[in-house]
C-alpha atoms as a PDB file:
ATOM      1  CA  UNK A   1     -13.940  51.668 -30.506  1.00  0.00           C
ATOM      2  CA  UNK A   2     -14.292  53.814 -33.236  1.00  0.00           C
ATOM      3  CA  UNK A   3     -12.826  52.392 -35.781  1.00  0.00           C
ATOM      4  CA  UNK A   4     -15.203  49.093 -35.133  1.00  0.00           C
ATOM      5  CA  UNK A   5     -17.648  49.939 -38.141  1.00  0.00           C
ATOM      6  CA  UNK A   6     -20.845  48.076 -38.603  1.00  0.00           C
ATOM      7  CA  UNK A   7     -20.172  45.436 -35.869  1.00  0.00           C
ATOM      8  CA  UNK A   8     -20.399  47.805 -32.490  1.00  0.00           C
ATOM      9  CA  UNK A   9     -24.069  48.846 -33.112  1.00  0.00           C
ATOM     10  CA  UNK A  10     -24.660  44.617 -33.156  1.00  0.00           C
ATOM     11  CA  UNK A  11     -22.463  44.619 -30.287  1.00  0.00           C
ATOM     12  CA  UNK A  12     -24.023  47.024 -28.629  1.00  0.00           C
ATOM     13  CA  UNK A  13     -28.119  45.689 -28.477  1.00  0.00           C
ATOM     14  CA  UNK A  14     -26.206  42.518 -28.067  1.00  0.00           C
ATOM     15  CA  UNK A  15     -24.674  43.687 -24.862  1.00  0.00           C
ATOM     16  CA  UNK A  16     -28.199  45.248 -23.883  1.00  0.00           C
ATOM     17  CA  UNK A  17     -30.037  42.134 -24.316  1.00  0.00           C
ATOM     18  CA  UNK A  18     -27.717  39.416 -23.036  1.00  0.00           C
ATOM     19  CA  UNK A  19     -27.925  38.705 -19.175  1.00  0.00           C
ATOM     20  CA  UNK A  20     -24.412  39.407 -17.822  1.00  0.00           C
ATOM     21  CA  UNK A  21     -23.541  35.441 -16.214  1.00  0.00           C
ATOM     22  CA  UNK A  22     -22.582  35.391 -12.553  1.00  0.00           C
ATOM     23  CA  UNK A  23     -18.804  36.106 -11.431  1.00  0.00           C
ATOM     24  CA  UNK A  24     -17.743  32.562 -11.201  1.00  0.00           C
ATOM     25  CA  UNK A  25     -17.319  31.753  -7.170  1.00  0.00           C
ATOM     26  CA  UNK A  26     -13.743  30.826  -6.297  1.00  0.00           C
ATOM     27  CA  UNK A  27     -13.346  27.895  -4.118  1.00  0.00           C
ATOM     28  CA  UNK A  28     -13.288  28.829  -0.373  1.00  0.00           C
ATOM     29  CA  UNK A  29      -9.757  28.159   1.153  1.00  0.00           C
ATOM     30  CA  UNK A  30      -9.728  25.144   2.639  1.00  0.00           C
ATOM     31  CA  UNK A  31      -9.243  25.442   6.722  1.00  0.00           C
ATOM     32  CA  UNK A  32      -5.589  24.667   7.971  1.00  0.00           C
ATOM     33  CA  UNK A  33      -6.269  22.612  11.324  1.00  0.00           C
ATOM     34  CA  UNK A  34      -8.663  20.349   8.737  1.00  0.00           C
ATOM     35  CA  UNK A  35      -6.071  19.605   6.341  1.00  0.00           C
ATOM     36  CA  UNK A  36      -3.440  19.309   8.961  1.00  0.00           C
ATOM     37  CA  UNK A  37      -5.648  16.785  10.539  1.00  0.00           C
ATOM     38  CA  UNK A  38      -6.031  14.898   7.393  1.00  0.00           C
ATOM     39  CA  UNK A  39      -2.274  14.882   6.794  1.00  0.00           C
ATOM     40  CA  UNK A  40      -1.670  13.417  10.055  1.00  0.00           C
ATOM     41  CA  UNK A  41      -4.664  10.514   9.651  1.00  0.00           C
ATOM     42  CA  UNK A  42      -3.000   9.485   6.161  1.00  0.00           C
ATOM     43  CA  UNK A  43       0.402   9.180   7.930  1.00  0.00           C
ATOM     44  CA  UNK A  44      -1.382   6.542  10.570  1.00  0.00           C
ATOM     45  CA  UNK A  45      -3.587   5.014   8.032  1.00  0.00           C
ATOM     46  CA  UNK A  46      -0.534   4.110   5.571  1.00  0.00           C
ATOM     47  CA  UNK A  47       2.642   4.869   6.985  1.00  0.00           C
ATOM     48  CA  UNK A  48       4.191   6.345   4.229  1.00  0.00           C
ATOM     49  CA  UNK A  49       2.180   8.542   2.324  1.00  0.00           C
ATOM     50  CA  UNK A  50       2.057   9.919  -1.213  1.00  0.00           C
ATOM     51  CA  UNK A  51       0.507  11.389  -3.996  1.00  0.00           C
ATOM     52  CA  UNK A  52      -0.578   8.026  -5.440  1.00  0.00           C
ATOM     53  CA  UNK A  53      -2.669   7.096  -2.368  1.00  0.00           C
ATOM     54  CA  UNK A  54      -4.738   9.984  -2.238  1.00  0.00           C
ATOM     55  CA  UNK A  55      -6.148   7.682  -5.798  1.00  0.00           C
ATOM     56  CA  UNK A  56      -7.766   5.452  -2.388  1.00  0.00           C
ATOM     57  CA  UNK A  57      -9.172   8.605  -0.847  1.00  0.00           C
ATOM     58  CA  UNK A  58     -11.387  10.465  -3.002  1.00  0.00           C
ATOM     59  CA  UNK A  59     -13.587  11.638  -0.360  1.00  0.00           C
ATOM     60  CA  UNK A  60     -10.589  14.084   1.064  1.00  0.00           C
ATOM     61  CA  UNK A  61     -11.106  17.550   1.531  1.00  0.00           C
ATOM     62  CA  UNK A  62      -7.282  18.502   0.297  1.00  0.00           C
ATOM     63  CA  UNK A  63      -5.329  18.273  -2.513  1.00  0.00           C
ATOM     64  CA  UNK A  64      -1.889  16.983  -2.271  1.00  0.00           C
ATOM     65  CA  UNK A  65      -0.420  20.574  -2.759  1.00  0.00           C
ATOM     66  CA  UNK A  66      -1.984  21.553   0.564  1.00  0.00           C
ATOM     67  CA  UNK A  67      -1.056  18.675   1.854  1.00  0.00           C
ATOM     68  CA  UNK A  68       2.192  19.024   0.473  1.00  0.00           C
ATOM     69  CA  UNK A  69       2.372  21.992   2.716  1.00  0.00           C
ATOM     70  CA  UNK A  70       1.881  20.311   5.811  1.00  0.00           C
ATOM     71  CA  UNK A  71       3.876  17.626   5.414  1.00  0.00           C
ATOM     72  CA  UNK A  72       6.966  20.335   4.774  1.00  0.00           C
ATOM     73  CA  UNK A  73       6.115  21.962   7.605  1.00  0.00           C
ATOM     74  CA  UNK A  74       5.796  18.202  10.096  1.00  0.00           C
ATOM     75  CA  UNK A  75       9.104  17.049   8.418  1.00  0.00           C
ATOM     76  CA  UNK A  76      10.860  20.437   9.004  1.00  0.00           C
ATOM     77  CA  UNK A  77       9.491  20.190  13.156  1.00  0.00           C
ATOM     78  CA  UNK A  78      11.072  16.449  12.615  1.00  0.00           C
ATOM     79  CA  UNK A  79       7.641  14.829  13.217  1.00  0.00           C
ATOM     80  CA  UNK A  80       7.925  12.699  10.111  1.00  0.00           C
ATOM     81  CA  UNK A  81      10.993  11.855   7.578  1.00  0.00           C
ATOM     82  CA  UNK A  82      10.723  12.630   3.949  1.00  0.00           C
ATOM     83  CA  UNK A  83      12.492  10.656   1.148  1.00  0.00           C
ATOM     84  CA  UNK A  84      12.266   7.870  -0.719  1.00  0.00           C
ATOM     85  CA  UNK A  85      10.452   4.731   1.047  1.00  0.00           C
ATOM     86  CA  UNK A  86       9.069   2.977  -1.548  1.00  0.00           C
ATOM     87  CA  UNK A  87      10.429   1.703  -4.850  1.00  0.00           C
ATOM     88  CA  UNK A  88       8.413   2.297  -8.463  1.00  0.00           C
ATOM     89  CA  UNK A  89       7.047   5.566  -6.584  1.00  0.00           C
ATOM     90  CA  UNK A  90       7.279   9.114  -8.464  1.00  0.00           C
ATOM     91  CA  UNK A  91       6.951  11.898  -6.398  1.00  0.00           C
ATOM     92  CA  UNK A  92       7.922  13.012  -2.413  1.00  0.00           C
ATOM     93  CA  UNK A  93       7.325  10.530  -0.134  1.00  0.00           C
ATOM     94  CA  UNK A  94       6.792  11.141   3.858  1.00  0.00           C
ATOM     95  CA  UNK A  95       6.924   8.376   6.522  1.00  0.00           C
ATOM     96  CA  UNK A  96       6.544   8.573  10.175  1.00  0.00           C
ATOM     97  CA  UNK A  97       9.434   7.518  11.759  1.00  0.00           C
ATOM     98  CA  UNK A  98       8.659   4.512  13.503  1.00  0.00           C
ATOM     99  CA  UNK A  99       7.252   3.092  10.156  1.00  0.00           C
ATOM    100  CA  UNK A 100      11.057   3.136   8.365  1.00  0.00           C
ATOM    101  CA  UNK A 101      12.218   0.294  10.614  1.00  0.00           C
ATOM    102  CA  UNK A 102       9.669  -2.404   9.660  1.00  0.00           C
ATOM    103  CA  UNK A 103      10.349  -0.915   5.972  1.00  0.00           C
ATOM    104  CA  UNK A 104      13.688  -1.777   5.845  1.00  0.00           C
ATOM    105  CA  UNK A 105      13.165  -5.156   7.769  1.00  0.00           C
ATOM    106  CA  UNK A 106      10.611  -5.973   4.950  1.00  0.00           C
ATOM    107  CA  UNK A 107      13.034  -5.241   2.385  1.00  0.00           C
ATOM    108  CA  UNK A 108      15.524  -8.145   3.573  1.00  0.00           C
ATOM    109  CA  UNK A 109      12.529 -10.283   4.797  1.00  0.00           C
ATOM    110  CA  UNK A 110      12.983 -13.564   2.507  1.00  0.00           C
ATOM    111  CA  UNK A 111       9.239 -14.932   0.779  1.00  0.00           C
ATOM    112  CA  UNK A 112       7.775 -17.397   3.284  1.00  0.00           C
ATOM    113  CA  UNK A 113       4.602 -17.753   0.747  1.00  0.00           C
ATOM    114  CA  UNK A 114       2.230 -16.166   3.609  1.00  0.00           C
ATOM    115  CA  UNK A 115      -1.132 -15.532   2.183  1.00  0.00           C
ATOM    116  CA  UNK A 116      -3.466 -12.382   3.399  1.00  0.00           C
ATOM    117  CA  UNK A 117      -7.251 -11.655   2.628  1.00  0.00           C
ATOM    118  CA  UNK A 118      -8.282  -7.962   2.828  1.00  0.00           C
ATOM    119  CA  UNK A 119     -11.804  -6.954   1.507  1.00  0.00           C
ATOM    120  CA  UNK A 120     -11.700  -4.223  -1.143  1.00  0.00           C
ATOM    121  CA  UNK A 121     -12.883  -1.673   0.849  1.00  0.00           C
ATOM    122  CA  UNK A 122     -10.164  -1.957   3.108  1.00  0.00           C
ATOM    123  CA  UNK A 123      -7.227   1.329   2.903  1.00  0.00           C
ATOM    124  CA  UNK A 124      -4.751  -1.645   2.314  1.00  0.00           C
ATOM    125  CA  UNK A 125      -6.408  -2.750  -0.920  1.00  0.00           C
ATOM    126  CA  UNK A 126      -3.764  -0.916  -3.235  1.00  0.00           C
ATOM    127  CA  UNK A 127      -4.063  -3.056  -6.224  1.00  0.00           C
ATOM    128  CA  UNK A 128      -2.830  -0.889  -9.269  1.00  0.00           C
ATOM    129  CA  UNK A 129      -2.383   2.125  -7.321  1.00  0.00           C
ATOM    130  CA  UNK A 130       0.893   1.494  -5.268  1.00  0.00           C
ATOM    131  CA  UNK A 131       1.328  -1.947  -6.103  1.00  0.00           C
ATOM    132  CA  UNK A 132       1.280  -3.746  -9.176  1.00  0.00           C
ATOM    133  CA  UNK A 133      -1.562  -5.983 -10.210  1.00  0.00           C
ATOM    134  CA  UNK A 134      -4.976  -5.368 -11.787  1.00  0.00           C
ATOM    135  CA  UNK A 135      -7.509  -2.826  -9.894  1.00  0.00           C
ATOM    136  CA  UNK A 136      -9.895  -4.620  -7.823  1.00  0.00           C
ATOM    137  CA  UNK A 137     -13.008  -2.013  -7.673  1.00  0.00           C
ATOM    138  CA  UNK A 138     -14.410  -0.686  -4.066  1.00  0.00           C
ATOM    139  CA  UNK A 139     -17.249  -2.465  -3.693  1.00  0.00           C
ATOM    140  CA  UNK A 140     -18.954  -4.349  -0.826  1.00  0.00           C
ATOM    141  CA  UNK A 141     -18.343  -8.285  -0.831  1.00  0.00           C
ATOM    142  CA  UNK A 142     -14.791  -7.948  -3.261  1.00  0.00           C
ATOM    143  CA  UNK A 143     -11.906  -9.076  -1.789  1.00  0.00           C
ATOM    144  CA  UNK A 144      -8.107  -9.163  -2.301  1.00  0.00           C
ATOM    145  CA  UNK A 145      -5.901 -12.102  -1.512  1.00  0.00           C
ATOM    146  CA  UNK A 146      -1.804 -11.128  -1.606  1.00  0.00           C
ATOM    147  CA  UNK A 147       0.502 -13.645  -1.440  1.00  0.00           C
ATOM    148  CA  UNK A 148       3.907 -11.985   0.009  1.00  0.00           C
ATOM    149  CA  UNK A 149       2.877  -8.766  -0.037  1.00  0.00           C
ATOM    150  CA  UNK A 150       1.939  -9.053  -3.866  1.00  0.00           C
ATOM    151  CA  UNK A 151      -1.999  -9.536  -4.948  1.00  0.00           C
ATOM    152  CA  UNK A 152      -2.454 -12.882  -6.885  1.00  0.00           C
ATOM    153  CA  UNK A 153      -6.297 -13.392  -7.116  1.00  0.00           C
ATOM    154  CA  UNK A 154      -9.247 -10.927  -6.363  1.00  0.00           C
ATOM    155  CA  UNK A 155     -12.967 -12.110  -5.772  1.00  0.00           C
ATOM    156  CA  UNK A 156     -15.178  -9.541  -7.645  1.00  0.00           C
ATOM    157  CA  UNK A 157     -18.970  -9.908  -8.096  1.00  0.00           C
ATOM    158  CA  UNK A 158     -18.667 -13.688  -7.090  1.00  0.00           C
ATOM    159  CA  UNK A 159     -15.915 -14.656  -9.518  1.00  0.00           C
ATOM    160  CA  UNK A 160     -12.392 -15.753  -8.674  1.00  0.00           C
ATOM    161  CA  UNK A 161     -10.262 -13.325 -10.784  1.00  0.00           C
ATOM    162  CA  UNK A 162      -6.433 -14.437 -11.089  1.00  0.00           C
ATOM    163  CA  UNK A 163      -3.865 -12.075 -11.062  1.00  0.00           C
ATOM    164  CA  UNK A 164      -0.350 -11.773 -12.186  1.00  0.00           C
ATOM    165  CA  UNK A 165       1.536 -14.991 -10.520  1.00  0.00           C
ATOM    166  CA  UNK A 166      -1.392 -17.012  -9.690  1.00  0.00           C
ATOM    167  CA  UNK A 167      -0.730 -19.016 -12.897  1.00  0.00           C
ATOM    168  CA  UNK A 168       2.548 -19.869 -11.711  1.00  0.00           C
ATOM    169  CA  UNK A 169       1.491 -21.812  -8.473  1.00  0.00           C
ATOM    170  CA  UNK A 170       0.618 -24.744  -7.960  1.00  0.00           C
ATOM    171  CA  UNK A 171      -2.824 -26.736  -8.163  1.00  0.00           C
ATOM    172  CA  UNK A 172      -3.219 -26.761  -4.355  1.00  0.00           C
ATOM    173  CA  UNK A 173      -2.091 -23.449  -3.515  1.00  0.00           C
ATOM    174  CA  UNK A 174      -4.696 -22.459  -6.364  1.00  0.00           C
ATOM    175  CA  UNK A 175      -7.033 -24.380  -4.601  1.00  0.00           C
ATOM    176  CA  UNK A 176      -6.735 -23.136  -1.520  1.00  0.00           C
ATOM    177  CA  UNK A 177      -6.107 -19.400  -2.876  1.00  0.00           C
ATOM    178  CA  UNK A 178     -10.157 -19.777  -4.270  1.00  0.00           C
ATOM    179  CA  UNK A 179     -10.957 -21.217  -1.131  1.00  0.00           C
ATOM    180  CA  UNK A 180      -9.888 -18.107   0.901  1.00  0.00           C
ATOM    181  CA  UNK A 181     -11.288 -15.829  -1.186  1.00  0.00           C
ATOM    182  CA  UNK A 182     -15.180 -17.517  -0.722  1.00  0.00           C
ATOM    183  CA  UNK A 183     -14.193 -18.181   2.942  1.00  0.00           C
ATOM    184  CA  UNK A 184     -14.786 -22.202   2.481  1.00  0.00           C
ATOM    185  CA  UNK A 185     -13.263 -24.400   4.955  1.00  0.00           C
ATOM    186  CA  UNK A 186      -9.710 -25.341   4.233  1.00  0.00           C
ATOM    187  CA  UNK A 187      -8.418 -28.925   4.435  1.00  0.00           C
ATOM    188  CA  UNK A 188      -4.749 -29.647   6.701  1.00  0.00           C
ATOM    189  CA  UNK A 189      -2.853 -29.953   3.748  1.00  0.00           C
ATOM    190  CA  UNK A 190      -4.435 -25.881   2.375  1.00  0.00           C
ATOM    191  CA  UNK A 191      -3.859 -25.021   5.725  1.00  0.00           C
ATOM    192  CA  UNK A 192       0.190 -25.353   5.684  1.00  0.00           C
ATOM    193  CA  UNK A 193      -0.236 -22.465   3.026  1.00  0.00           C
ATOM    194  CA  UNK A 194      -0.496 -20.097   6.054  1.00  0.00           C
ATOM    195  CA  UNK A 195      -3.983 -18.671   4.511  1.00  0.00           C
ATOM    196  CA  UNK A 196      -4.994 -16.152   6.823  1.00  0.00           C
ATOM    197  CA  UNK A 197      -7.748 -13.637   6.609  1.00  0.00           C
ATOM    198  CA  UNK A 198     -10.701 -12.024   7.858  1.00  0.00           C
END
């Protein structure tokens, strides 16, 4: 650069004394059998599977665009169905096919008020990620309680949190909502509720 002036001789003993940084290290390509295997462990674990619950799995080793890839590749061999299985959901979804059946007989299945108790660390705790409802963190001794498919009260750090609906119910089904979540005995009347769990 000769037309630089003044600033290349600074340039220059800048250059000289100025340790040149390592070339940054590119991210080794992740193996295809591994991701392929973790594609097809998702699809048992959930079902259905999309980009919203790899949130629950942090400790993958693939992104969803690789395993975007595979699941192209499963649904074009017709190992799994892609589409739309669940409502509120951006994004492809994939399913394997014996999951769309129960899917579809949930859809018409009228409320019967059943009550289940997963602990938070459980895959099926999807609080805020695929369903609605406030995020219950992933943390040994927390536990979800979903009425209907639908979480209604969390137990976090010892405390009964309600959630969206609870309010609505009714003193005993409170009752015996608080009483699943600390795993007290229920009485015969709590126990028509259908409070199941763990």
């Amino acid at each position: 650069m000769p037309v630089a002036g003044r600033w290349c001789v600074v340039l220059r003993r800048w250059r000289a004394t100025t340790p040149v940084p390592p070339p940054i290290a590119r991210a080794a390509k992740p193996d295809p059998d591994a991701v392929e295997h973790v594609a097809r462990v998702l699809l048992r674990r959930y079902g259905v599977v999309c980009w919203r619950v790899l949130e629950r799995e942090a400790a993958l080793a693939a992104a969803w665009r690789e395993l975007l890839r595979v699941y192209h590749r499963l649904e074009a061999r017709g190992e799994v169905r892609g589409g739309r299985f669940v409502t509120g959901l951006s994004g492809e979804q994939f399913a394997l096919p014996e999951a769309i059946a129960p899917l579809r007989k949930a859809r018409h299945k009228p409320d019967d008020g059943s009550v289940v108790c997963v602990s938070a660390l459980d895959p099926l705790n999807l609080a805020r990620t695929v369903v609605a409802g406030e995020k219950v963190p992933r943390i040994p001794g927390a536990r979800v309680l979903y009425r209907d498919g639908m979480p209604v009260a969390a137990l976090v750090a010892g405390e009964v949190r309600p959630m969206a609906g609870m309010e609505a119910l009714a003193a005993a089904e409170q009752s015996a909502i608080r009483k699943a979540l600390l795993r007290e005995p229920v009485s015969a009347l709590e126990a028509l509720f259908a409070v199941q769990g763990p």
